[in-house]
Protein backbone atom coordinates (compact mmCIF):
# COMPACT_ATOMS: atom_id res chain seq x y z
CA UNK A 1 71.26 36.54 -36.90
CA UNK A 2 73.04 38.27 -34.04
CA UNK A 3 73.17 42.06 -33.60
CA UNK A 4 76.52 43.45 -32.93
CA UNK A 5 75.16 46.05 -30.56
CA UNK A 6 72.97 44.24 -28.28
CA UNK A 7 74.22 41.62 -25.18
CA UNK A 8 73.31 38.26 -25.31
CA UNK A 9 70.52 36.98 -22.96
CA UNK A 10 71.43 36.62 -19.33
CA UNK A 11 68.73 35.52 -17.56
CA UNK A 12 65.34 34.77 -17.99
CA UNK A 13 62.18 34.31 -15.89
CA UNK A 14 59.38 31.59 -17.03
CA UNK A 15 55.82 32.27 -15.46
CA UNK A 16 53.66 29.29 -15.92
CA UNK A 17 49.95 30.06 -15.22
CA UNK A 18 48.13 27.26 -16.40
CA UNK A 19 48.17 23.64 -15.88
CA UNK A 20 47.36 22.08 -19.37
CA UNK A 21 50.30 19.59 -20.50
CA UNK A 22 50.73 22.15 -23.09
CA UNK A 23 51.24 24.84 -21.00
CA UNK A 24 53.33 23.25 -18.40
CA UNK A 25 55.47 21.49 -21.39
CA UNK A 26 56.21 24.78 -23.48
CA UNK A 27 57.47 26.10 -19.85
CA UNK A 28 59.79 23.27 -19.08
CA UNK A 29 60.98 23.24 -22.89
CA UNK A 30 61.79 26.17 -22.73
CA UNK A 31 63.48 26.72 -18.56
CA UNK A 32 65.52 23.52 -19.72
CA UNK A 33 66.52 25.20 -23.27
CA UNK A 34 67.38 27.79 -20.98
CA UNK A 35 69.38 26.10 -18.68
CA UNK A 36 70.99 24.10 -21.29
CA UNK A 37 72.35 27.87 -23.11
CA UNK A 38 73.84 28.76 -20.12
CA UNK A 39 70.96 31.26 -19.24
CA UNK A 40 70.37 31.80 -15.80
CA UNK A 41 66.58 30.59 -15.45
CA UNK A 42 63.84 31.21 -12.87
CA UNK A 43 60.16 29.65 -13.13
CA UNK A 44 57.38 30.62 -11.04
CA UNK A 45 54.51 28.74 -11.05
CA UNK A 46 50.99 30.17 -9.74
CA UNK A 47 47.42 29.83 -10.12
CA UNK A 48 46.52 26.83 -12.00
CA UNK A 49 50.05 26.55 -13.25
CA UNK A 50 51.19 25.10 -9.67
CA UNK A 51 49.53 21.72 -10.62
CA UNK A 52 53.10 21.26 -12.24
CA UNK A 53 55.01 21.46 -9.57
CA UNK A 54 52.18 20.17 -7.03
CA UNK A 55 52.59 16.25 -6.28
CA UNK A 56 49.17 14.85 -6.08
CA UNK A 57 48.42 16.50 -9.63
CA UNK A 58 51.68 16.51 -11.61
CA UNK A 59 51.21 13.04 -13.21
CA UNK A 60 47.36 13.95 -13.75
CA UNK A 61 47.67 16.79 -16.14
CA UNK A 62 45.32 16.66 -19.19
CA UNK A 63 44.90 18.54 -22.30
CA UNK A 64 43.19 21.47 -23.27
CA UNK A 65 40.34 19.73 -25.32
CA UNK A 66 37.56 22.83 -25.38
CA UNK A 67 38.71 26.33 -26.32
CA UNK A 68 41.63 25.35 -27.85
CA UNK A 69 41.32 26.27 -31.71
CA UNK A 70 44.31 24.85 -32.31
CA UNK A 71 43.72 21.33 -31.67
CA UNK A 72 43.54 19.32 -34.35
CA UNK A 73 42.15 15.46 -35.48
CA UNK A 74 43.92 13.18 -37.22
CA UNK A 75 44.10 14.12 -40.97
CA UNK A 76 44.79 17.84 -39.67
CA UNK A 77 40.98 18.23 -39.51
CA UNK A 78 39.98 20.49 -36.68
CA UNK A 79 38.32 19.34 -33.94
CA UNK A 80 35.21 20.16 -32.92
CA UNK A 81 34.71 21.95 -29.66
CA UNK A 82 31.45 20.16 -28.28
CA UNK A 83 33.46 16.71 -28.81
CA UNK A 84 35.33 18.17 -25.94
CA UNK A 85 33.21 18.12 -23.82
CA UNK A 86 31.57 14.29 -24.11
CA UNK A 87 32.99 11.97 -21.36
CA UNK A 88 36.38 10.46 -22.10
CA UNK A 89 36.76 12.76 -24.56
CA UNK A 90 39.67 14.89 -22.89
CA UNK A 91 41.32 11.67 -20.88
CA UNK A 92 41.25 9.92 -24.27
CA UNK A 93 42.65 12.84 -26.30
CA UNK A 94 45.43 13.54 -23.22
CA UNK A 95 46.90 9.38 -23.19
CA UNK A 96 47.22 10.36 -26.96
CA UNK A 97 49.87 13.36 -26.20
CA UNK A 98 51.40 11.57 -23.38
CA UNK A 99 51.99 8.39 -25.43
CA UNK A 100 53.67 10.56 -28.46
CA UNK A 101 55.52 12.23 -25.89
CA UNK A 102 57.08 9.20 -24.26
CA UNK A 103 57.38 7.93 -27.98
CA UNK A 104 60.00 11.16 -28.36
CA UNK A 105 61.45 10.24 -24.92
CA UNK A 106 60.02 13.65 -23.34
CA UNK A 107 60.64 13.36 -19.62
CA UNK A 108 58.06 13.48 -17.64
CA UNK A 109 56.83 16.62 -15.31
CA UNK A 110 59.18 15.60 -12.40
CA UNK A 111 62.44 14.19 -14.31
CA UNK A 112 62.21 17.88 -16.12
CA UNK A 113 61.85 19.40 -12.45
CA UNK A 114 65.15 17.55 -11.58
CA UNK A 115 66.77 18.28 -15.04
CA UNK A 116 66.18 21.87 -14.91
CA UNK A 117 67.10 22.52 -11.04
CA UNK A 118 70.12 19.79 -11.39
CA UNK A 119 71.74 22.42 -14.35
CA UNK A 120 70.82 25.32 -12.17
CA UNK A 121 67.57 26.37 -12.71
CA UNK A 122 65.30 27.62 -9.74
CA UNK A 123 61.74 26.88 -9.29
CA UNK A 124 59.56 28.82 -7.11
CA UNK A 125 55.25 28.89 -6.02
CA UNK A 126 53.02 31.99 -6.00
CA UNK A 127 52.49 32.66 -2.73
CA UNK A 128 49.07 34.42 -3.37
CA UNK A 129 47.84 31.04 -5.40
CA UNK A 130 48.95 28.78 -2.64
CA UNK A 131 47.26 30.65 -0.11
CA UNK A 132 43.86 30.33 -3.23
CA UNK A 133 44.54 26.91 -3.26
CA UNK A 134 45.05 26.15 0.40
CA UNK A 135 48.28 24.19 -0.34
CA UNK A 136 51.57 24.07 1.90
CA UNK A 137 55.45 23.75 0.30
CA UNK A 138 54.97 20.21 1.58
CA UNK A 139 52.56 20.04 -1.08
CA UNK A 140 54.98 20.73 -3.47
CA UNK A 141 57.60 18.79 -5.64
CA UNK A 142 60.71 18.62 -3.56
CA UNK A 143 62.82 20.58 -6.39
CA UNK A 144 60.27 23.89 -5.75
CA UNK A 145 62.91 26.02 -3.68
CA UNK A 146 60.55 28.57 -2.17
CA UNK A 147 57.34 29.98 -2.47
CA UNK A 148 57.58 33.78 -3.31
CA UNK A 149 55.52 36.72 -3.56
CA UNK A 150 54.86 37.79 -7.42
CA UNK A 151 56.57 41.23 -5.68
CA UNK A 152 60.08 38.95 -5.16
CA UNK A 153 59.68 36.86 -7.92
CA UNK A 154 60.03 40.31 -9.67
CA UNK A 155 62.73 41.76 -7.40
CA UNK A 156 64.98 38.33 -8.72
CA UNK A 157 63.69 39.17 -11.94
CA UNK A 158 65.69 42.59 -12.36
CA UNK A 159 69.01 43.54 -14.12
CA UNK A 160 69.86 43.84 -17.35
CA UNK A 161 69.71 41.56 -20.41
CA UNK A 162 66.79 39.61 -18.70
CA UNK A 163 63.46 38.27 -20.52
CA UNK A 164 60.20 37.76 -19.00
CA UNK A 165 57.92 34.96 -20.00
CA UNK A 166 54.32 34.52 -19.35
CA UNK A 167 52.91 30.97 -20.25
C-alpha cells in the first residue's frame, strides 16, 4: 500500500559483494526489476562480488554449499553442512540451480549485464578490490562502465528518494 506522504523511489544503488549464484542473481533480479520500474539503477560490484562482472569467472559461479543454513535437499530436508564439503559436492549441487534456472528461462550472468545496461542501468568495479585482485577493466565484462572508488560510487549514490542495497 502506498503512503500519500512519501515520494516514490528514484534511484537505487545495488552493492554486490559476493560471488555465489545466489548472491550475484538476487543483485541482477533485483538492478533489472529496477530498471524495468523506471528506477534509475547503479550496481557496484567489489570484492568477491566482481566475479560477476569479471569474464574468465562469470560462467563459473557456484553455489554456496557450506554455511548456508538455508539450503535445502530434496524433500525440504536440510542439508547437511559436511556434505558440502566432499568433492563434487558443490559443482553437483550448482548444475542443479543452473539447470532450474535455464528451465525458468533466467538469463544468464552476461545477457542480464546487457539487459540491465541496455534499459539504462550502470554497472561499475570497486576500485580497491581490483587493485586486491590484481585485475584490469580489460578484465571486465564489456557492459562494466567504470571502475570507481566506494567514495564515488557514494557521491552517485546521493539525492533524495534513493535506496541503498548491500548484497
Amino acid at each position: 500500500m502506498e503512503n500519500k506522504n512519501e515520494s516514490p523511489l528514484k534511484k537505487v544503488c545495488i552493492i554486490c559483494a559476493k560471488g555465489s549464484i545466489e548472491d550475484v542473481y538476487a543483485t541482477l533480479v533485483m538492478g533489472n526489476g529496477a530498471v524495468m520500474e523506471g528506477i534509475e539503477t547503479k550496481l557496484f560490484f567489489t570484492f568477491f562480488g566482481l566475479d560477476a562482472i569479471t569474464k574468465k569467472q562469470m560462467k563459473k559461479l557456484q553455489t554456496a554449499t557450506v554455511g548456508n543454513p538455508a539450503m535445502r535437499m530434496p524433500g525440504g530436508l536440510p542439508f547437511p553442512t559436511i556434505m558440502g564439503m566432499l568433492p563434487g559436492v558443490e559443482a553437483g549441487v550448482s548444475a542443479m540451480m543452473k539447470s532450474q534456472m535455464e528451465k525458468l528461462d533466467i538469463p544468464p550472468v552476461d545477457e542480464f549485464l546487457e539487459m540491465i545496461t541496455a534499459g539504462g542501468g550502470e554497472i561499475y568495479a570497486c576500485k580497491l578490490a581490483m587493485d586486491m585482485f590484481k585485475l584490469t577493466k580489460e578484465d571486465l565484462h564489456e557492459e562494466v562502465l567504470d571502475v570507481l572508488t566506494i567514495g564515488d560510487f557514494y557521491a552517485m549514490a546521493g539525492g533524495d528518494n534513493t535506496q541503498i542495497i548491500f548484497t
